[in-house]
N, C-alpha and C. Protein backbone atom coordinates (compact mmCIF):
# COMPACT_ATOMS: atom_id res chain seq x y z
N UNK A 1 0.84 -1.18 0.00
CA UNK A 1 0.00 0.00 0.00
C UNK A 1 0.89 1.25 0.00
N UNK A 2 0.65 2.01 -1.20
CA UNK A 2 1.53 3.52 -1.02
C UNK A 2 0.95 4.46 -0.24
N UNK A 3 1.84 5.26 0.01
CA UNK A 3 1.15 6.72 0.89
C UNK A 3 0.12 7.29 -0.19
N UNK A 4 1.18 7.73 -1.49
CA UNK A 4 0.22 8.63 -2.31
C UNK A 4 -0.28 7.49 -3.67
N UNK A 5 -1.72 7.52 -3.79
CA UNK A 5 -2.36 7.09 -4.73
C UNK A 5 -2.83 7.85 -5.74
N UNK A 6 -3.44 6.66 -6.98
CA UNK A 6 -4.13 7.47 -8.41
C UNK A 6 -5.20 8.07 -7.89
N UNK A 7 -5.37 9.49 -7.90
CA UNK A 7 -6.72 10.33 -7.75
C UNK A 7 -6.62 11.26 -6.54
N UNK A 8 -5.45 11.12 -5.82
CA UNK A 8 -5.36 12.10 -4.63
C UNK A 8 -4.83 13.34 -4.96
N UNK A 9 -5.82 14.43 -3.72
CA UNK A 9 -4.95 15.59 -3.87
C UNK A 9 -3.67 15.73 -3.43
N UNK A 10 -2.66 16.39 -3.99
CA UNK A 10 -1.44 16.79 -3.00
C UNK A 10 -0.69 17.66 -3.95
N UNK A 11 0.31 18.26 -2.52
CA UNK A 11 0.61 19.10 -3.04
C UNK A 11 2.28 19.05 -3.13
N UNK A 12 3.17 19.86 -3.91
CA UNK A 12 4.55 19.87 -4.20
C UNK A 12 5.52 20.74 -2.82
N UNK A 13 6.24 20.07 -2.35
CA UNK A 13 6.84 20.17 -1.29
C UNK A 13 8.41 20.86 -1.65
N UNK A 14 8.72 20.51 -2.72
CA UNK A 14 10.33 20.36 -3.16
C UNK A 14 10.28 21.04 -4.82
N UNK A 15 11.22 21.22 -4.88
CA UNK A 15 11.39 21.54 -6.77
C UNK A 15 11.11 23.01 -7.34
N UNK A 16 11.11 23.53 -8.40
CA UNK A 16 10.76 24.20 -8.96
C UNK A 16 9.40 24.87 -8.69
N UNK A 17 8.19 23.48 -8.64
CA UNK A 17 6.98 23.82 -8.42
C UNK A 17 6.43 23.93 -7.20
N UNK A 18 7.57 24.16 -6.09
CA UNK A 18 7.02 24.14 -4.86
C UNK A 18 5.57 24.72 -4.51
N UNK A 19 4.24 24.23 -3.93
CA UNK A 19 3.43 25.21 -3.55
C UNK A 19 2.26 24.65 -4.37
N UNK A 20 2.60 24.56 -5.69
CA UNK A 20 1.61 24.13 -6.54
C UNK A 20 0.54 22.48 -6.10
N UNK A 21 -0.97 22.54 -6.23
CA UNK A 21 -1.80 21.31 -5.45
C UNK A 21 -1.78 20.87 -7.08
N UNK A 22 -2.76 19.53 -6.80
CA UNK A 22 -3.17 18.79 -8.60
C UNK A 22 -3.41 17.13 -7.71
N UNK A 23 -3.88 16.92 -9.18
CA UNK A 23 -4.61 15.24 -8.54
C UNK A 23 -3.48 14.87 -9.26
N UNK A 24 -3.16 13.20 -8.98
CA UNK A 24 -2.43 12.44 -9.45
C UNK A 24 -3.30 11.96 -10.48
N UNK A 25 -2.92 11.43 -11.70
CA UNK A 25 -3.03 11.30 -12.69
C UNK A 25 -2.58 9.68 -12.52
N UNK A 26 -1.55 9.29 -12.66
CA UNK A 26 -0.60 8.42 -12.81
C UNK A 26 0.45 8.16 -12.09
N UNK A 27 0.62 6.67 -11.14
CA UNK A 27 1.79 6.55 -10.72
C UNK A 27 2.23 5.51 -11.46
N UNK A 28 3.94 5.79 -11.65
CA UNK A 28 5.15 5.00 -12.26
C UNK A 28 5.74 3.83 -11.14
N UNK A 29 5.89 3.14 -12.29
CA UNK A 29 6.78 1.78 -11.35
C UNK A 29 7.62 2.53 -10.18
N UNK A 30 8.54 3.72 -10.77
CA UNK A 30 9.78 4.07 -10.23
C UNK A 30 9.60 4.74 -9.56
N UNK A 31 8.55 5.17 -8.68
CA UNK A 31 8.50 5.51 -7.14
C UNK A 31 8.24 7.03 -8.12
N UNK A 32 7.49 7.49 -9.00
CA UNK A 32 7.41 8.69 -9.68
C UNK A 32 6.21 8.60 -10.30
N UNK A 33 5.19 10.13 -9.82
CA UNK A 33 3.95 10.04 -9.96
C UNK A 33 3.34 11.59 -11.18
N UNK A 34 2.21 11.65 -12.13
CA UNK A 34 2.22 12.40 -12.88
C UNK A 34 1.10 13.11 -12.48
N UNK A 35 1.53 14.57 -12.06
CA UNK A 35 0.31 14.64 -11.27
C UNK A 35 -0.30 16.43 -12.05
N UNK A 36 -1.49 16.28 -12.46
CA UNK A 36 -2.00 17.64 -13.32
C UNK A 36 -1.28 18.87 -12.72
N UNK A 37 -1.11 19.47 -13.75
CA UNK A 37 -0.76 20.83 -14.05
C UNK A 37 0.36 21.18 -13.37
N UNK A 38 0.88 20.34 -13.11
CA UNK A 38 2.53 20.33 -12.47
C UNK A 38 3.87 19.68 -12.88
N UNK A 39 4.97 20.51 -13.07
CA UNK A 39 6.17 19.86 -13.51
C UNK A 39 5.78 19.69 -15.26
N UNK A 40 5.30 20.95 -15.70
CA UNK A 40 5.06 20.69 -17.18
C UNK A 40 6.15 20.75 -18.13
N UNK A 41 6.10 20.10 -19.13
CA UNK A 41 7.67 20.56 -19.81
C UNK A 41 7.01 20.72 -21.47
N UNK A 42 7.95 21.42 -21.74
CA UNK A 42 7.59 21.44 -23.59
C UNK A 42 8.46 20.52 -24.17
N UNK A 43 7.41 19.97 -25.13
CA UNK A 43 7.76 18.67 -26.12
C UNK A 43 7.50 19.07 -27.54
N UNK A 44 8.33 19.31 -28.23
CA UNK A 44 8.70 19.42 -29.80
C UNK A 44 8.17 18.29 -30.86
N UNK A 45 6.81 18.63 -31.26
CA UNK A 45 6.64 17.27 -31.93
C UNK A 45 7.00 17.48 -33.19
N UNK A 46 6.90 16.51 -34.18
CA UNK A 46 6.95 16.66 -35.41
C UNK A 46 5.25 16.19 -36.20
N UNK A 47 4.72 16.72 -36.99
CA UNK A 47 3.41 16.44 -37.47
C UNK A 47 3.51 15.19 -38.10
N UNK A 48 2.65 14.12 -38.41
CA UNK A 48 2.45 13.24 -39.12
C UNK A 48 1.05 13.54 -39.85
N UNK A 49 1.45 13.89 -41.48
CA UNK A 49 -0.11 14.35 -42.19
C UNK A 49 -0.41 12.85 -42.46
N UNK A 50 -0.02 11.44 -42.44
CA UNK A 50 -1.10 10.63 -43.19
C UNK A 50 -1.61 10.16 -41.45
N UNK A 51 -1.01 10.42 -40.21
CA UNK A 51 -2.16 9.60 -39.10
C UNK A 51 -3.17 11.57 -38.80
N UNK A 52 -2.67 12.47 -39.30
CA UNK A 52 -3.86 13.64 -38.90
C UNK A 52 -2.89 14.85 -38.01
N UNK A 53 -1.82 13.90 -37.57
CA UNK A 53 -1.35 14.62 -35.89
C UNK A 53 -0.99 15.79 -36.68
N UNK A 54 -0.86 17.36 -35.88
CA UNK A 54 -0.23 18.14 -35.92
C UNK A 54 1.17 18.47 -35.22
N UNK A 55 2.09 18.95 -36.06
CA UNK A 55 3.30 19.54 -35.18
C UNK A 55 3.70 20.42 -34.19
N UNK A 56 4.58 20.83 -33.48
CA UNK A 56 4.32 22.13 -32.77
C UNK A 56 4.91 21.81 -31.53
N UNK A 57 4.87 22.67 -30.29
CA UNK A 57 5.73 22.38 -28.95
C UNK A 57 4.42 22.35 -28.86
N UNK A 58 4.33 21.25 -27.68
CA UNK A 58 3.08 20.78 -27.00
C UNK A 58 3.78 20.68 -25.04
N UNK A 59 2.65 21.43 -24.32
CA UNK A 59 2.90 21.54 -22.64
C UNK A 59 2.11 19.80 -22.52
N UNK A 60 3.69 19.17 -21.82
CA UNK A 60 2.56 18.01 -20.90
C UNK A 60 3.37 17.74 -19.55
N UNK A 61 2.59 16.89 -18.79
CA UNK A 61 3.25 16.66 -17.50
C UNK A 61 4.17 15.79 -17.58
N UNK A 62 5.34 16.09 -16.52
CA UNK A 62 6.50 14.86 -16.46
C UNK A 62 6.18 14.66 -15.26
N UNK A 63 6.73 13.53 -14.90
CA UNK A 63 6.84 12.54 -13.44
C UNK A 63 7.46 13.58 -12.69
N UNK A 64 7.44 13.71 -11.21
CA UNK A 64 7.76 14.10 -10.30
C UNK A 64 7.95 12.95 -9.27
N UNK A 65 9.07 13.45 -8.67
CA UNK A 65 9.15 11.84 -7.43
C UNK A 65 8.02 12.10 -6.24
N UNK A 66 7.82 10.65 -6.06
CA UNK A 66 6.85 10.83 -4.83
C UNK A 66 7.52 11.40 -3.00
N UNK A 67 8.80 11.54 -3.45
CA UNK A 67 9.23 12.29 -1.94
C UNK A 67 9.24 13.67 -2.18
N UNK A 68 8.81 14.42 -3.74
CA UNK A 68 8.74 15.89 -3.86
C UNK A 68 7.17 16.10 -3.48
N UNK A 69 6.15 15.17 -2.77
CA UNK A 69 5.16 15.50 -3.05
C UNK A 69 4.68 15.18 -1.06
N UNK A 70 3.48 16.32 -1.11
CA UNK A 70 2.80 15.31 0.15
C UNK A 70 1.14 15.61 0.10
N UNK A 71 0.66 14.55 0.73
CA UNK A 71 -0.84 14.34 0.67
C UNK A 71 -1.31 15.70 1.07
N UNK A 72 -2.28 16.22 0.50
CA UNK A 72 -3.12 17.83 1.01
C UNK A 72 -4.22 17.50 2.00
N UNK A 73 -4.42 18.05 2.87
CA UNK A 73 -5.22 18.06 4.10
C UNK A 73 -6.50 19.05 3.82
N UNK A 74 -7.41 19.27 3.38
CA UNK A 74 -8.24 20.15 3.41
C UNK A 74 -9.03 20.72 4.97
N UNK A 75 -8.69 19.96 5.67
CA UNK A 75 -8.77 20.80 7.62
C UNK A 75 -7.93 21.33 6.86
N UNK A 76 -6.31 20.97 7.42
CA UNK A 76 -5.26 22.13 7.84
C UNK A 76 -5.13 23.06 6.44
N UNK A 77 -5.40 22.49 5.26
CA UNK A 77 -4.73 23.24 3.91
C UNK A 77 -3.33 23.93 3.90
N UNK A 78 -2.92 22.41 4.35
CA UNK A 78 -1.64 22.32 3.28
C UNK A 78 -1.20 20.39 3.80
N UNK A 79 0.23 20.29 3.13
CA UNK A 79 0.37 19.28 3.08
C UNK A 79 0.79 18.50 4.14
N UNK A 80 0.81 17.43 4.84
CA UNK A 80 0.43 16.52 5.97
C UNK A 80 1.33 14.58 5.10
N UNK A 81 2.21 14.85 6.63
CA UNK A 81 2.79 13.51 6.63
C UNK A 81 1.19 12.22 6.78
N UNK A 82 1.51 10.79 6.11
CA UNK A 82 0.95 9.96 6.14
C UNK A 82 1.28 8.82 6.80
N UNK A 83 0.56 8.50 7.90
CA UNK A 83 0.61 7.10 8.42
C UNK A 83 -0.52 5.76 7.96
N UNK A 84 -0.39 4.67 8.84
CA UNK A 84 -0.69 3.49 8.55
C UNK A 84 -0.91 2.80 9.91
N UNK A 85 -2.81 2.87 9.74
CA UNK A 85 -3.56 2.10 10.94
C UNK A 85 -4.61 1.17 10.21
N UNK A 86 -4.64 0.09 11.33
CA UNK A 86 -5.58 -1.07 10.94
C UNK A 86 -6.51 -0.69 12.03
N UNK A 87 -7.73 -0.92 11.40
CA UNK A 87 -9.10 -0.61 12.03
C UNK A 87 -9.56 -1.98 13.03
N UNK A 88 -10.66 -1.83 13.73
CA UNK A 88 -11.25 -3.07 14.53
C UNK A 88 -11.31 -4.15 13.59
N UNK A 89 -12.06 -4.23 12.83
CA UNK A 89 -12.40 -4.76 11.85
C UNK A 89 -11.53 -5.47 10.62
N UNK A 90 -9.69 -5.17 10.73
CA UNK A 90 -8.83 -5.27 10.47
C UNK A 90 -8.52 -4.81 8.75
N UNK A 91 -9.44 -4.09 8.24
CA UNK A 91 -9.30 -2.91 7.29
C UNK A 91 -7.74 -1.91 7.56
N UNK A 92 -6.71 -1.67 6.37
CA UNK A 92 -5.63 -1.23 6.43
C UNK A 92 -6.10 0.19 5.88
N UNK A 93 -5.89 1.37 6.87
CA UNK A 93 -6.25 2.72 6.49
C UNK A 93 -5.21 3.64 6.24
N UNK A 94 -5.19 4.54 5.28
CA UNK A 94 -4.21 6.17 5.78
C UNK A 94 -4.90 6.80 6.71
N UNK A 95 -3.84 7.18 7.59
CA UNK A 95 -4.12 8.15 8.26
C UNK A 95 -3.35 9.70 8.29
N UNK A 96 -3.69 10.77 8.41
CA UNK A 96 -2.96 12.25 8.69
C UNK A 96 -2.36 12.13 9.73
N UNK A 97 -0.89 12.23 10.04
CA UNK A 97 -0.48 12.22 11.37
C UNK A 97 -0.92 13.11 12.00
N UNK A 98 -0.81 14.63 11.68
CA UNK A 98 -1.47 16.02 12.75
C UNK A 98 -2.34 15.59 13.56
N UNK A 99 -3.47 15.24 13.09
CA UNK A 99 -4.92 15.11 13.60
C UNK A 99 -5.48 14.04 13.53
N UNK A 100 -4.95 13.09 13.41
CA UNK A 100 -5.47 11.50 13.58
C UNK A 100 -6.61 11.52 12.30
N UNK A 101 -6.80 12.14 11.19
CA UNK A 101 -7.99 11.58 10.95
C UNK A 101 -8.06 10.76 9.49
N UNK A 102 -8.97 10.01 9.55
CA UNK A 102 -8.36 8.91 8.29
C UNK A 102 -8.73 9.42 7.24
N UNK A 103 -8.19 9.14 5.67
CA UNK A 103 -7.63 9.76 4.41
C UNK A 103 -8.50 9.49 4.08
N UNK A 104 -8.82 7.48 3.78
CA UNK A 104 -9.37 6.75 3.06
C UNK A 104 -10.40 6.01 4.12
N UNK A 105 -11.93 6.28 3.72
CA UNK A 105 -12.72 4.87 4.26
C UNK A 105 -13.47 4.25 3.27
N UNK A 106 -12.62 3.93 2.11
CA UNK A 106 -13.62 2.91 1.07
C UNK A 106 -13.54 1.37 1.16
């Protein structure tokens, strides 16, 4: 079980984009997650007229590591270390360290 999953908010802790929130999009094998509107880079395509594509610099997201990132707290608003509790019921949860309160109850 990772700290940060596909679909969470969080926000950039480290880098260039410090500050900046976005959902995860995509996590990579390599401990590196793609997360909207952050860490964008320009990509130089070349057009292909017989599949339609057009040419041009195109903005898309690159991977960012998951230790530049931390889960967003909407109590505190901002970002919050993640722990790991098992419920009565023996369900494996995140939890927010600050404030005890759990991330995930699906």
């Amino acid at each position: 079980m990772r700290r940060i999953r596909k679909g969470d908010d969080v926000i950039v802790i480290a880098g260039r984009d410090k500050g900046k929130r976005g959902s995860v999009l995509k996590i990579t094998g390599d401990c590196r997650a793609l997360v909207d509107n952050v860490n964008l880079v320009k990509r130089h395509t070349r057009g292909n007229p017989n599949t339609g594509e057009t040419g041009g610099i195109m903005e898309k997201e690159a991977p960012i590591h998951l230790s530049n990132l931390a889960l967003y707290n909407p109590v505190s608003k901002k970002g919050e270390r993640v722990g790991f509790r098992v419920l009565a019921d023996g369900k494996k949860v995140r939890y927010f360290k600050s404030n005890d309160e759990v991330v995930d109850l699906n």
